[in-house]
Protein backbone atom coordinates (compact mmCIF):
# COMPACT_ATOMS: atom_id res chain seq x y z
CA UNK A 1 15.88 -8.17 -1.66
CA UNK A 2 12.52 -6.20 -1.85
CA UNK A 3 12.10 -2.96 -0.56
CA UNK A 4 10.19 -3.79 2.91
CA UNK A 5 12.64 -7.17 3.19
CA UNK A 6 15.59 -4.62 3.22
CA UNK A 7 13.73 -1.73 5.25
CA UNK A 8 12.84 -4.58 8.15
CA UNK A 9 16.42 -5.89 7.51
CA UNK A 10 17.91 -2.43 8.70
CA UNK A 11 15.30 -1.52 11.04
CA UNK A 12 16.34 -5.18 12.97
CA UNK A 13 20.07 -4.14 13.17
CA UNK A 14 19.62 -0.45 14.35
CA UNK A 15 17.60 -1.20 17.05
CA UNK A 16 20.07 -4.21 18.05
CA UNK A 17 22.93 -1.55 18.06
CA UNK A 18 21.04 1.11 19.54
CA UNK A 19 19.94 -1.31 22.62
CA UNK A 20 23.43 -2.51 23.05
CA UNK A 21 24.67 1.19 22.84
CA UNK A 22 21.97 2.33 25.30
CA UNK A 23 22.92 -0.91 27.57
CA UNK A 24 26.27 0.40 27.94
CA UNK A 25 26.16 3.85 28.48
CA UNK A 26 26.69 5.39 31.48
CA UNK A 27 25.80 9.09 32.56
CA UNK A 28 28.75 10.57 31.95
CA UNK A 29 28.93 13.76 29.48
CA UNK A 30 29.35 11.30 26.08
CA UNK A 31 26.53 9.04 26.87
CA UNK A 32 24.64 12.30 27.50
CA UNK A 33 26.00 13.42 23.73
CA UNK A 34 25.17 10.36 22.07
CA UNK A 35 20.99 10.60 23.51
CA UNK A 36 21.27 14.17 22.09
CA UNK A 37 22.21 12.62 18.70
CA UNK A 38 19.90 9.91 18.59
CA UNK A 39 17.24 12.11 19.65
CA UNK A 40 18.07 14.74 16.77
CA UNK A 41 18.23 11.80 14.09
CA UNK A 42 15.02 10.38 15.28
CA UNK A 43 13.40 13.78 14.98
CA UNK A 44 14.72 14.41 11.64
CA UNK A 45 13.24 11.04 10.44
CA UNK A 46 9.90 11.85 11.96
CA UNK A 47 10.57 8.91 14.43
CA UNK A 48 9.60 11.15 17.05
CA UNK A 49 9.34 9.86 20.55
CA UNK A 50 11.62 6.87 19.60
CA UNK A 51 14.96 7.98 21.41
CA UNK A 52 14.08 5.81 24.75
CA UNK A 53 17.06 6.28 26.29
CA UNK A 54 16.67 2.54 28.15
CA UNK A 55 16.21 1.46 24.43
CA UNK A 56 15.30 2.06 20.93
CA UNK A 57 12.50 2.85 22.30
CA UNK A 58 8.17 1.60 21.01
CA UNK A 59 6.27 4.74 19.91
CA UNK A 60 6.26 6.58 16.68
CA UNK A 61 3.96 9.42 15.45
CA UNK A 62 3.34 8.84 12.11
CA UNK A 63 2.00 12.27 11.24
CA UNK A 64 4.71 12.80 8.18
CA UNK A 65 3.45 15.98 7.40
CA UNK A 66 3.97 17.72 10.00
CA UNK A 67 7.28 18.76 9.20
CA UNK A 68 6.87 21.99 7.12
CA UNK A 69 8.62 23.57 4.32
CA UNK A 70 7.72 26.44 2.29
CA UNK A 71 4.59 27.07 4.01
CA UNK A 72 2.62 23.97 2.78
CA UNK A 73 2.44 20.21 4.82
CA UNK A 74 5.24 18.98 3.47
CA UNK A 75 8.38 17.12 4.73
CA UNK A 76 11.61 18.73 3.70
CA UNK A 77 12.64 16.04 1.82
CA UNK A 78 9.70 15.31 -0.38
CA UNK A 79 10.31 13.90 -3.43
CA UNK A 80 8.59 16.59 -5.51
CA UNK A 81 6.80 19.32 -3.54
CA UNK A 82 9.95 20.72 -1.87
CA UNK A 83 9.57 23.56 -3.95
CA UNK A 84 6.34 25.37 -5.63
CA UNK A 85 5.19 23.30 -8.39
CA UNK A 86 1.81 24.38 -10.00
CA UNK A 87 -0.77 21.80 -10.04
CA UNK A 88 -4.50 21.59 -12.54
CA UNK A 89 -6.63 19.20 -13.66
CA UNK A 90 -5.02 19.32 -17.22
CA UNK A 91 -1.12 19.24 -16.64
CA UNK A 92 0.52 16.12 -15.26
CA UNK A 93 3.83 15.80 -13.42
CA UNK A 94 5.93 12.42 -12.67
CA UNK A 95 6.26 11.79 -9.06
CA UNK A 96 8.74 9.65 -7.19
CA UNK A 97 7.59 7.33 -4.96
CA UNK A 98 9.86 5.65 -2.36
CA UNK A 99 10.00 2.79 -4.09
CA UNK A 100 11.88 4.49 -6.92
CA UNK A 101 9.26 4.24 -9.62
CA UNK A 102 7.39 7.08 -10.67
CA UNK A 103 3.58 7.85 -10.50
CA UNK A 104 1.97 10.12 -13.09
CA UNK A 105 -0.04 12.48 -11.55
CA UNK A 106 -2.42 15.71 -11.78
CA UNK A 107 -2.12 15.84 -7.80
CA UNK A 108 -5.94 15.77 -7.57
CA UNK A 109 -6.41 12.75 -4.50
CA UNK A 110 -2.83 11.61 -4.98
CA UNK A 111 -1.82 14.26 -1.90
CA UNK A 112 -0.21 11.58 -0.34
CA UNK A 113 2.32 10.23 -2.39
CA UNK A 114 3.30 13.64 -3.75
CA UNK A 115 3.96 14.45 -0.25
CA UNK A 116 4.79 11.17 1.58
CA UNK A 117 6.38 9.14 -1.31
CA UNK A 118 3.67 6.57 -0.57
CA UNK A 119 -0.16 5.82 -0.55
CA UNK A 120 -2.51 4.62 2.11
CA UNK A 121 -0.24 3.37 4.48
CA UNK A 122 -1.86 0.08 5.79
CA UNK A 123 -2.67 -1.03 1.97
CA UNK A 124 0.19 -0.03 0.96
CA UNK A 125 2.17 -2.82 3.69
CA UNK A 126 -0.18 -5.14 3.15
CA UNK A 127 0.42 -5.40 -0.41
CA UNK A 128 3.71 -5.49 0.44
CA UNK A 129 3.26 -8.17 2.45
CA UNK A 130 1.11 -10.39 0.29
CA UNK A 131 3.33 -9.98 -3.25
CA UNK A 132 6.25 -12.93 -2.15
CA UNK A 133 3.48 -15.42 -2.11
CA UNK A 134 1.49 -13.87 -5.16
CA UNK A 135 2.20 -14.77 -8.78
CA UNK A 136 -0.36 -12.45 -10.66
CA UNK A 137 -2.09 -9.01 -9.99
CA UNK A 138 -5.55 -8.24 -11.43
CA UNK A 139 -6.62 -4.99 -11.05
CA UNK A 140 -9.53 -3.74 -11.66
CA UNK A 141 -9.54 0.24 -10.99
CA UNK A 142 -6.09 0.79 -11.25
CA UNK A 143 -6.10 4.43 -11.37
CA UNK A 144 -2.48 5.65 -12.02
CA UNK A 145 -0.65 2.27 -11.62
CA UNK A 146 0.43 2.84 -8.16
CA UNK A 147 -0.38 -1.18 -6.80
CA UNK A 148 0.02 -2.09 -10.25
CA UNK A 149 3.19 -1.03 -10.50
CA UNK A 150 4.40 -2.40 -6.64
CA UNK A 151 3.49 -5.59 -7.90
CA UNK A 152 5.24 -5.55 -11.55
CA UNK A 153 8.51 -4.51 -9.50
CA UNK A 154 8.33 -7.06 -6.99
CA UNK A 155 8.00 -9.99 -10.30
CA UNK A 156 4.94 -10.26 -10.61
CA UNK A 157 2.71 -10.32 -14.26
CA UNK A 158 0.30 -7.92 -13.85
CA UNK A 159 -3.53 -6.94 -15.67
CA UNK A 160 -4.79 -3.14 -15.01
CA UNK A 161 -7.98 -2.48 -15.90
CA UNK A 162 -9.01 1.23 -15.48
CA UNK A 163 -12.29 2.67 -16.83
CA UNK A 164 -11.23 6.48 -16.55
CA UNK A 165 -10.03 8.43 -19.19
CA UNK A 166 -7.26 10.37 -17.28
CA UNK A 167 -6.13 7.81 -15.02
CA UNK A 168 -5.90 5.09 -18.32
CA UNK A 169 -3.38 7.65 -19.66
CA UNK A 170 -1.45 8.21 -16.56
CA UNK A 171 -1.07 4.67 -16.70
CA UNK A 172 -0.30 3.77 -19.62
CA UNK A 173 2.85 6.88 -18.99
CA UNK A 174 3.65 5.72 -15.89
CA UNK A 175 4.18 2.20 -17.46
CA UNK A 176 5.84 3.48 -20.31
CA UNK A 177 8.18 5.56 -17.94
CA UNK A 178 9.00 3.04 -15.49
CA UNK A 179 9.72 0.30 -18.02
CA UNK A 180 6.91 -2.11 -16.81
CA UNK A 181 6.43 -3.69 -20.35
CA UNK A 182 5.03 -6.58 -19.10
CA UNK A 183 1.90 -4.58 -17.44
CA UNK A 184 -1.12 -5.50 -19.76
CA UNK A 185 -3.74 -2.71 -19.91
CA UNK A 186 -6.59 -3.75 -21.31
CA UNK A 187 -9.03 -0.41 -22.33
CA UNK A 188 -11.85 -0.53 -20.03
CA UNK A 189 -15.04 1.21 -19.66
CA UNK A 190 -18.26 1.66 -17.62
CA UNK A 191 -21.64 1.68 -19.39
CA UNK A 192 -25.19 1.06 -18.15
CA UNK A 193 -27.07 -2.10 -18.11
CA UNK A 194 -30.47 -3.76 -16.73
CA UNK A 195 -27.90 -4.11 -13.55
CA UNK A 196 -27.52 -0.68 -13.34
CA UNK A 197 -24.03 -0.56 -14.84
CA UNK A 198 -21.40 -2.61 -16.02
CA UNK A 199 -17.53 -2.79 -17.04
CA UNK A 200 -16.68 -3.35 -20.71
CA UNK A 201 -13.86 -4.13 -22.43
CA UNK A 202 -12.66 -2.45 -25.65
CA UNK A 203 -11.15 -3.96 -28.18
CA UNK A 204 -12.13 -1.71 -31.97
CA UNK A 205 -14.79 -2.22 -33.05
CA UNK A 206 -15.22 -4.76 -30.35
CA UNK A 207 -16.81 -5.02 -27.09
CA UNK A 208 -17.58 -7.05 -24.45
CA UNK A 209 -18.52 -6.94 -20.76
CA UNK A 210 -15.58 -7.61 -18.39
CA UNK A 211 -15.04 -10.87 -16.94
CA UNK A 212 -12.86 -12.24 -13.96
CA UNK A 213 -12.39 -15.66 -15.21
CA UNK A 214 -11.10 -14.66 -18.27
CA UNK A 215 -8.02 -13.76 -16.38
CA UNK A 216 -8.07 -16.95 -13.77
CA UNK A 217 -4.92 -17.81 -13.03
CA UNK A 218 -3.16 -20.03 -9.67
CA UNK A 219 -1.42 -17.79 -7.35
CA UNK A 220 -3.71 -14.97 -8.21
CA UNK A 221 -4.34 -11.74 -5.65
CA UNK A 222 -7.67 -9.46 -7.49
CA UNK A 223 -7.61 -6.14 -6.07
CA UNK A 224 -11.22 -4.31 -7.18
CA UNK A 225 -11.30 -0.94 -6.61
CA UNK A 226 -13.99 0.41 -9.24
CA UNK A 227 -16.70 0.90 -6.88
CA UNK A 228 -20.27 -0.11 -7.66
CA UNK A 229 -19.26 -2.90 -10.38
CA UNK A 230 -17.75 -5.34 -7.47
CA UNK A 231 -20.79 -7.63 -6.38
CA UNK A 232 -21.69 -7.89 -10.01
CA UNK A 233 -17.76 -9.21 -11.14
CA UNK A 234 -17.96 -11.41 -8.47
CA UNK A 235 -21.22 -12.93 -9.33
CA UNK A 236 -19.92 -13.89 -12.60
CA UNK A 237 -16.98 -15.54 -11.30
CA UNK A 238 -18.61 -18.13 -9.17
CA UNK A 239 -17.02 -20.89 -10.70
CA UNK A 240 -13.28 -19.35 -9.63
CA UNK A 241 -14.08 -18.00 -6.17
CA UNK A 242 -15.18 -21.78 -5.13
CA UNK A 243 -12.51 -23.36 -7.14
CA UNK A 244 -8.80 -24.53 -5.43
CA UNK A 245 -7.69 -21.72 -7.73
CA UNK A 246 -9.43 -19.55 -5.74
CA UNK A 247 -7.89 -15.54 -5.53
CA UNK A 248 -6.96 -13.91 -2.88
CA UNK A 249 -9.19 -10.57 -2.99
CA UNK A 250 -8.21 -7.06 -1.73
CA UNK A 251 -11.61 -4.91 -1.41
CA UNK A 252 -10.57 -1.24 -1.49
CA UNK A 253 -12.78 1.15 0.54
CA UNK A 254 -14.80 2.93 -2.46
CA UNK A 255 -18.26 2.86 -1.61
CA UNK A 256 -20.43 2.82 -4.59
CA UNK A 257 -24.37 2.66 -5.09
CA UNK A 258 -24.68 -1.17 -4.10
CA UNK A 259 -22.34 -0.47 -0.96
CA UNK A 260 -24.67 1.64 0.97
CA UNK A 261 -22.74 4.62 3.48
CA UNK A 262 -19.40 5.33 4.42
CA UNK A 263 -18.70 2.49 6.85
CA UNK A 264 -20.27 -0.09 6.14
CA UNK A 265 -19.43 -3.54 4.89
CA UNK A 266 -19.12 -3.13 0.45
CA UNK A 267 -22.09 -5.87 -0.33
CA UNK A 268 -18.76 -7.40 -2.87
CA UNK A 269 -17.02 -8.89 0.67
CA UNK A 270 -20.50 -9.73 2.18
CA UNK A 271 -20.61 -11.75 -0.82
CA UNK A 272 -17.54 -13.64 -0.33
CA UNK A 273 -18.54 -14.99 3.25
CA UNK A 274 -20.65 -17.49 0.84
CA UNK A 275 -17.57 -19.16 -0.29
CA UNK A 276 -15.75 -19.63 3.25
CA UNK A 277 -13.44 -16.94 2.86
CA UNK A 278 -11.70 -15.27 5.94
CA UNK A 279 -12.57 -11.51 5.83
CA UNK A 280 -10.56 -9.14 7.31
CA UNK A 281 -10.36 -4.91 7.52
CA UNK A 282 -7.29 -3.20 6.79
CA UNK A 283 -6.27 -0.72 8.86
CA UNK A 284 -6.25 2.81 7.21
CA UNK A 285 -3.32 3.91 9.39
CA UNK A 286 -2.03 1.78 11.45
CA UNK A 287 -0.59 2.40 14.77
CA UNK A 288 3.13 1.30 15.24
CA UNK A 289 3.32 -1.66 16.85
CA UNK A 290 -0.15 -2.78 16.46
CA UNK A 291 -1.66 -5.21 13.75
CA UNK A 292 -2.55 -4.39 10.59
CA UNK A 293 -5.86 -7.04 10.26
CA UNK A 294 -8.57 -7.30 11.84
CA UNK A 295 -11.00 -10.35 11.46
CA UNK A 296 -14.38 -9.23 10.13
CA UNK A 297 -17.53 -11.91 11.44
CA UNK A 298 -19.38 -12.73 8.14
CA UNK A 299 -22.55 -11.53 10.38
CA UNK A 300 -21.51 -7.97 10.72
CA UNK A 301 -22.62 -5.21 8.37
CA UNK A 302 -20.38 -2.05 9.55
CA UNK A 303 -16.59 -1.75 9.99
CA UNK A 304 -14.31 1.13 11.02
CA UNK A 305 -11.14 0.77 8.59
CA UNK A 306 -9.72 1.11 5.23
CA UNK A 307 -9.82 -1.59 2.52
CA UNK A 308 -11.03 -5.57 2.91
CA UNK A 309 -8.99 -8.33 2.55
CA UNK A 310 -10.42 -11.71 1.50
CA UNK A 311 -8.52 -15.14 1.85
CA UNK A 312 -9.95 -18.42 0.21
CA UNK A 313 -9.28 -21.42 2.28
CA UNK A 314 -6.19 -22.73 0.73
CA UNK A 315 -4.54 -19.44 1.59
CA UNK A 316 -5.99 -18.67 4.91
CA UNK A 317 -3.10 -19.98 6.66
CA UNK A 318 -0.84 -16.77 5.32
CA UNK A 319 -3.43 -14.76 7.50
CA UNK A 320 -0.83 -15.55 10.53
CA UNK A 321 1.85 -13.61 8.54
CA UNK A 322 -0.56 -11.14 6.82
CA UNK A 323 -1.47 -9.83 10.72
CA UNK A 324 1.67 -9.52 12.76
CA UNK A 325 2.25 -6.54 14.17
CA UNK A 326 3.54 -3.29 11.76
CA UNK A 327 7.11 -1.51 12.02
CA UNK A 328 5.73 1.37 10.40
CA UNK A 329 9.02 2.71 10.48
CA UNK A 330 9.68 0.71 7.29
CA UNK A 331 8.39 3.54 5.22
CA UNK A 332 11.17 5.46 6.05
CA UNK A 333 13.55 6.04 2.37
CA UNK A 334 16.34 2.84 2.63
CA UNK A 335 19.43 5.47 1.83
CA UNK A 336 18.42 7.43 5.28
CA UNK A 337 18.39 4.12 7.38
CA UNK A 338 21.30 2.54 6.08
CA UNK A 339 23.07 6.35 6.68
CA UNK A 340 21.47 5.86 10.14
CA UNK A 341 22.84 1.92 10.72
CA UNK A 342 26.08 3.41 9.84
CA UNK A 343 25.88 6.42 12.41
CA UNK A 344 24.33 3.76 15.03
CA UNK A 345 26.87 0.73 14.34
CA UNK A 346 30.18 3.25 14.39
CA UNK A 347 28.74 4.43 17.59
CA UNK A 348 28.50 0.90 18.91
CA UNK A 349 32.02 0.03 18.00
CA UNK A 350 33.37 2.86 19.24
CA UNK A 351 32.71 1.92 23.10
C-alpha cells in the first residue's frame, strides 16, 4: 500500500473512532479527560484546532513550523534539523524525507524538506495522486531527485534530466543511496542557440539537443521544471502531444525569460491549450478541506498558484479524482497516526 493509500487509510478510521467516541461521551469528569487528551495529541501533531469535541472536528493549520526547537522554525521532530547542523554551499548532508528515502542536500531552497520531511505541499499530493495511473516519469529539471525519486518508489521507470552541476551530483547520490537503480540520468546541459538557449544531451564526445519524443512512451506523466527551455521542448514534440499517447504534463512554477512575471501563465501551458488539453493550477498550499485544482480557461494569461497541470483528452476523465478535496493531514509521519489509531480505537473500546 503506498504511502498516501495508507495515510488516508488511517486518517478514515481515526476519525470514525473519534466520532463514535465523541457520540458517546457524556460530561462527566472522563469524557472531560478524554477532550483533554485528544486535544493534547492533536496539538502535538500540529492538527491544531481539530479536537471538535461534537467530532473529529474540519480545520487544520498547516503552519508546521511553528513549533520551535532550538531557537530555529523547526518541529521537534524533524528529521534532521533537531539539532545544529552546519549548512554551505560546498558540504552536502542526506536528509530524510517522510517517505523514508533520502534527499541529498546543501539546504540552499530545500528549507522545506529539511524541516517538514516534504516539498511543496500541493505538488507534492498531486503527484501522489497521479503515480497509480502513471507508468513512466520524465523529468526534465530534476534537481535533487525529490519527484524522481516519489515516482521510482511508487513502481514507476523513471528519466531525470538535470542540467546543473550540483544538483546532477546530488542526484546521482541520492539514487545511489536510496537504491533507485532503475532511475536513468541522462547528463544534461543548457547552451545557447538562435532560440536563445537550448538543452543538450551529453554523451562523450557526443552531443545532441534534448528531445521529448525520444523518450515517448504510453502511460507517460512529463514534469518540466527547467524554466525557459519549456515552450521550445514542447514545440518539438508536436507529433506526441496530439498523439493517443499523449503525456500527462506537470508545469512547475519557474518562470523563465519566455514566461514573462511572477504570476502569470508559463507561455509552455499556453501552448498546450492548442492540443485540447485541460489546464489546471495547483494549489501551492492548499487549505484542508478544499481542492487541490483549479481549472485554468485557455483565454486567461495570469494565475494565482503553484505549478500547472496539463491533461490530454484520453486522460481528462482522472481530472474528477485529481480535484477532490485534500486531507492535508496525510502528511503527517504513518508511525505517529497508527500510534494515534491505537490511542483513539483503545479509547473507543473501552466505553
Amino acid at each position: 500500500m503506498s504511502f498516501l493509500a495508507r495515510n488516508e487509510y488511517l486518517l478514515g478510521e481515526i476519525d470514525y473512532y473519534h466520532g463514535q467516541v465523541c457520540a458517546r461521551l457524556t460530561d462527566d469528569r472522563w469524557s472531560e479527560n478524554y477532550r483533554q487528551i485528544w486535544r493534547a495529541v492533536c496539538l502535538q501533531l500540529c492538527w491544531h484546532e481539530c479536537y471538535d469535541a461534537a467530532g473529529p472536528g474540519e480545520r487544520m493549520v498547516r503552519a508546521l513550523l511553528r513549533r520551535t526547537r532550538y531557537g530555529r522554525q523547526w518541529p521537534p521532530d524533524c528529521p534532521v534539523l533537531n539539532g545544529p547542523v552546519s549548512l554551505s554551499r560546498t558540504e552536502s548532508i542526506a536528509c530524510r524525507t517522510l517517505f523514508g528515502f533520502d534527499l541529498i542536500t546543501d539546504g540552499w531552497g530545500d528549507w522545506e524538506a529539511l524541516a517538514r520531511g516534504f516539498s511543496e505541499a500541493g505538488e507534492t499530493l498531486l503527484v501522489l495522486r497521479l503515480l497509480p495511473y502513471m507508468e513512466y516519469l520524465l523529468e526534465v529539471g530534476a534537481g535533487n531527485g525529490y519527484y524522481s525519486f516519489l515516482a521510482a518508489q511508487n513502481g514507476l521507470a523513471v528519466t531525470a534530466l538535470e542540467p546543473s552541476p550540483l544538483e546532477y551530483k546530488q542526484l546521482r547520490a541520492g539514487a545511489a543511496l536510496n537504491g533507485f537503480a532503475g532511475i536513468a540520468a541522462p547528463v544534461c546541459s543548457s547552451g545557447e542557440s538562435a532560440a536563445g538557449g537550448a538543452l543538450y544531451l551529453e554523451d562523450g564526445a557526443r552531443v545532441k539537443p534534448l528531445q521529448l519524443a525520444d523518450y515517448r512512451a504510453a502511460g507517460s506523466l512529463v514534469r518540466l521544471a527547467a524554466a525557459g527551455f519549456g515552450l521550445a521542448l514542447l514545440k518539438g514534440a508536436a507529433d506526441w502531444l496530439a498523439a493517443y499517447d499523449a503525456p500527462v504534463l506537470l508545469v512547475a512554477a519557474a518562470n523563465g525569460p519566455e514566461d514573462g512575471p511572477n504570476g502569470s501563465v508559463p507561455a509552455a501551458v499556453r501552448e498546450l491549450a492548442r492540443y485540447d488539453y485541460g489546464l489546471y493550477t495547483v494549489s501551492r498550499e492548499p487549505a484542508h478541506g478544499a481542492p487541490l485544482l483549479a481549472q485554468l480557461e485557455a483565454s486567461v494569461h495570469r494565475a494565482a498558484g503553484g505549478s500547472f497541470l496539463a491533461l490530454p483528452p484520453m486522460a481528462q476523465d482522472l481530472a474528477e479524482q485529481l480535484t477532490k478535496p485534500v486531507d492535508t493531514r496525510v502528511l503527517t509521519p504513518t508511525a505517529r497516526l497508527e500510534n494515534l489509531l491505537y490511542f483513539v480505537k483503545t479509547s473507543f473500546e473501552a466505553l
